[in-house]
Structures are given as C-alpha cells and as structure tokens.
Protein backbone atom coordinates (compact mmCIF):
# COMPACT_ATOMS: atom_id res chain seq x y z
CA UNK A 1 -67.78 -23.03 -32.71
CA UNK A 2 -66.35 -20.68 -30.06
CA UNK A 3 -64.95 -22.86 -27.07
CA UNK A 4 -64.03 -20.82 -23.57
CA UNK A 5 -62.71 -22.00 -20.41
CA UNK A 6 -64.53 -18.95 -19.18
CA UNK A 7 -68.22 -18.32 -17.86
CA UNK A 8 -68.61 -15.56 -20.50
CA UNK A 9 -67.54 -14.67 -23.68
CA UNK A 10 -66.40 -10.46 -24.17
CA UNK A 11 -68.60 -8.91 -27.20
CA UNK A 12 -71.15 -11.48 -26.78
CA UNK A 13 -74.12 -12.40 -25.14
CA UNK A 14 -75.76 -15.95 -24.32
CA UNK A 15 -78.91 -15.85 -26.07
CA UNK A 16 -80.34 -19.50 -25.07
CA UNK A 17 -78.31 -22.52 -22.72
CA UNK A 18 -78.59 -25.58 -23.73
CA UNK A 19 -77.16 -27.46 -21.35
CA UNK A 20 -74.48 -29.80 -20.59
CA UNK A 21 -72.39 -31.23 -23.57
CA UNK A 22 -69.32 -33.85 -23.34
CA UNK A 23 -66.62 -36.07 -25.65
CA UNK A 24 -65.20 -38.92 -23.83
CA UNK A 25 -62.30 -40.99 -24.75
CA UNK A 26 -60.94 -44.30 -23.42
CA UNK A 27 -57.16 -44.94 -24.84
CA UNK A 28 -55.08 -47.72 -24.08
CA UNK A 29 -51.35 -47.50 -23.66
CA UNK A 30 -49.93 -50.48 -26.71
CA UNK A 31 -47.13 -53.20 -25.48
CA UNK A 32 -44.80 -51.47 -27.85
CA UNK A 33 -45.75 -48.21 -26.67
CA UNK A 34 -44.64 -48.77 -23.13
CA UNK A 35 -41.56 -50.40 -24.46
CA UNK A 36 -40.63 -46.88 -27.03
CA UNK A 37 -41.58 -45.23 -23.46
CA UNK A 38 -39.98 -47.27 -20.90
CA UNK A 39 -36.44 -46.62 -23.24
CA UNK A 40 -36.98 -43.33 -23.04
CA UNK A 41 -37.64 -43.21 -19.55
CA UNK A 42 -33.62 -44.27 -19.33
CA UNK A 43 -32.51 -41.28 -20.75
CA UNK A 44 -35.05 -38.82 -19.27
CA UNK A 45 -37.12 -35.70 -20.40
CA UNK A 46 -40.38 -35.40 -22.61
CA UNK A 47 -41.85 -39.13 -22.93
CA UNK A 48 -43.04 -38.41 -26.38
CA UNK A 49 -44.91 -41.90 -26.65
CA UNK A 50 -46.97 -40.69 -23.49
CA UNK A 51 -46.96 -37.10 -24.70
CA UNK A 52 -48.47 -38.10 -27.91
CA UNK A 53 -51.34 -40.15 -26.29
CA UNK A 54 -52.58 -38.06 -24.09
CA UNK A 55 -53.07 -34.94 -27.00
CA UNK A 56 -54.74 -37.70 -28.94
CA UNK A 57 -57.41 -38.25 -26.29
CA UNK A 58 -57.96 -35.14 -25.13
CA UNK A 59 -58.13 -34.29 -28.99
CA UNK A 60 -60.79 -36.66 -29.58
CA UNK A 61 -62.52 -35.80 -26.10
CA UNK A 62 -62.50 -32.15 -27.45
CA UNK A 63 -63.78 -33.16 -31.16
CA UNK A 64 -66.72 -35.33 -29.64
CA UNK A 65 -67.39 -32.21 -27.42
CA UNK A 66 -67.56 -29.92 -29.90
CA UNK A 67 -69.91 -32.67 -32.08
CA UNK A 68 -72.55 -32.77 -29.13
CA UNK A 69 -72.71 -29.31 -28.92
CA UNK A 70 -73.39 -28.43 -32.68
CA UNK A 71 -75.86 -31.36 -33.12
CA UNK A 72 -77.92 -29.53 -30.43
CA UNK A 73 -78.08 -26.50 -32.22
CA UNK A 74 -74.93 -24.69 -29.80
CA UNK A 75 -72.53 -22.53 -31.57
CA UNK A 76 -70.48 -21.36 -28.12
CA UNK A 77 -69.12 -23.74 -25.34
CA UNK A 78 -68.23 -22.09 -22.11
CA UNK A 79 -66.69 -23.65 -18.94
CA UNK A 80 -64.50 -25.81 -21.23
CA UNK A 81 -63.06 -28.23 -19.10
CA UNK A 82 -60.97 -31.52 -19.11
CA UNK A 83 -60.82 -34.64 -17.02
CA UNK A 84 -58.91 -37.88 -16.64
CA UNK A 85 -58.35 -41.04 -14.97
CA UNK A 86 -57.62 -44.22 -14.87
CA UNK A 87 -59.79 -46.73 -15.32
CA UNK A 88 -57.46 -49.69 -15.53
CA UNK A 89 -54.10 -50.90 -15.87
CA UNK A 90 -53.29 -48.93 -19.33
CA UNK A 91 -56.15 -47.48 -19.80
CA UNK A 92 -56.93 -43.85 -18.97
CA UNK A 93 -60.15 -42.11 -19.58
CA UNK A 94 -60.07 -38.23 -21.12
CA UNK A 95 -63.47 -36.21 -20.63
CA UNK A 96 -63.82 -33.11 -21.90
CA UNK A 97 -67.25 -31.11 -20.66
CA UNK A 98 -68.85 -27.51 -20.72
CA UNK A 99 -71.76 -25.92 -21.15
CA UNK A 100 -73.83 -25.43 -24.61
CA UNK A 101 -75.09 -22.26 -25.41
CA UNK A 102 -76.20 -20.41 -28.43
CA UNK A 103 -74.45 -16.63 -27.98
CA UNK A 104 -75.25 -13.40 -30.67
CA UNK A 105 -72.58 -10.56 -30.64
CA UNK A 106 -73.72 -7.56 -28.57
C-alpha cells in the first residue's frame, strides 16, 4: 500500500478513486500515566509517557486507514492526513483520512 500526503504520486497514474477512507482512534491517558508524566514534567524535556501515546494512536489511526482502503480494493492513499482532539478530560481522538485510489505505474 503506497500512502502520500500528496495529491499525486511521480511514476504513477490513478487508474480508478475510490473514495474517502479513514482509521480512528480514541485513547485515554491511564492514572499512572499522568503520574510517570506529571514527574517528568518536573524535570522538563520529551514527556515520553505522552510521546508514546500519541504514536500509538496515530499508529492505530494509520493501520485502520490503511485496512479500509485495501478492503475496498485501493492499493494507493493520497492526501494522507491526520487529525486530533479532545473529546474529554483524558481522552483525545486521532483520525487519520485520505483518499482511496487504485494507481498503475506509467
């Protein structure tokens, strides 16, 4: 599966669009994960707790992305794109979108 943030993909050519394709994930921010965080927030730099989170959802955003495409027959995703926010207290949302196409090399 070729994935592109861009419209196009150099040496090939979009053949059929399928359409919209997404992954969403909802994570939740544990007790003891604010506590590892909130110590390292003391000392400053990279919150690796957070850090570590936030690759895991867009991670699984990306995988369920890249699921919905190929189960609708897409072996290119262009327009790769992510999104977040929060839906509650702790708990953050991670969508990951594009567009499904099938491409051929020209």
């Amino acid at each position: 599966m070729l994935v592109v943030t861009s419209n196009d993909i150099p040496g090939y050519r979009v053949v059929q669009v399928i359409g919209v394709v997404r992954g969403l994930s909802v994570r939740s921010r544990s007790l003891a994960g604010n506590i590892g965080a909130s110590i390292q927030i003391l000392f400053g730099g990279n919150i690796t707790v957070y850090t570590t989170l936030a690759e895991r959802a867009r991670q699984d955003a990306f995988d369920l992305l890249v699921a919905q495409a190929e189960s609708r027959g897409a072996n290119a995703i262009l327009a790769m794109r992510y999104d977040a926010n929060e839906m509650a207290a702790a708990v953050t949302e991670v969508l990951a979108y594009g567009t499904a196409v099938v491409v051929e090399p020209e």
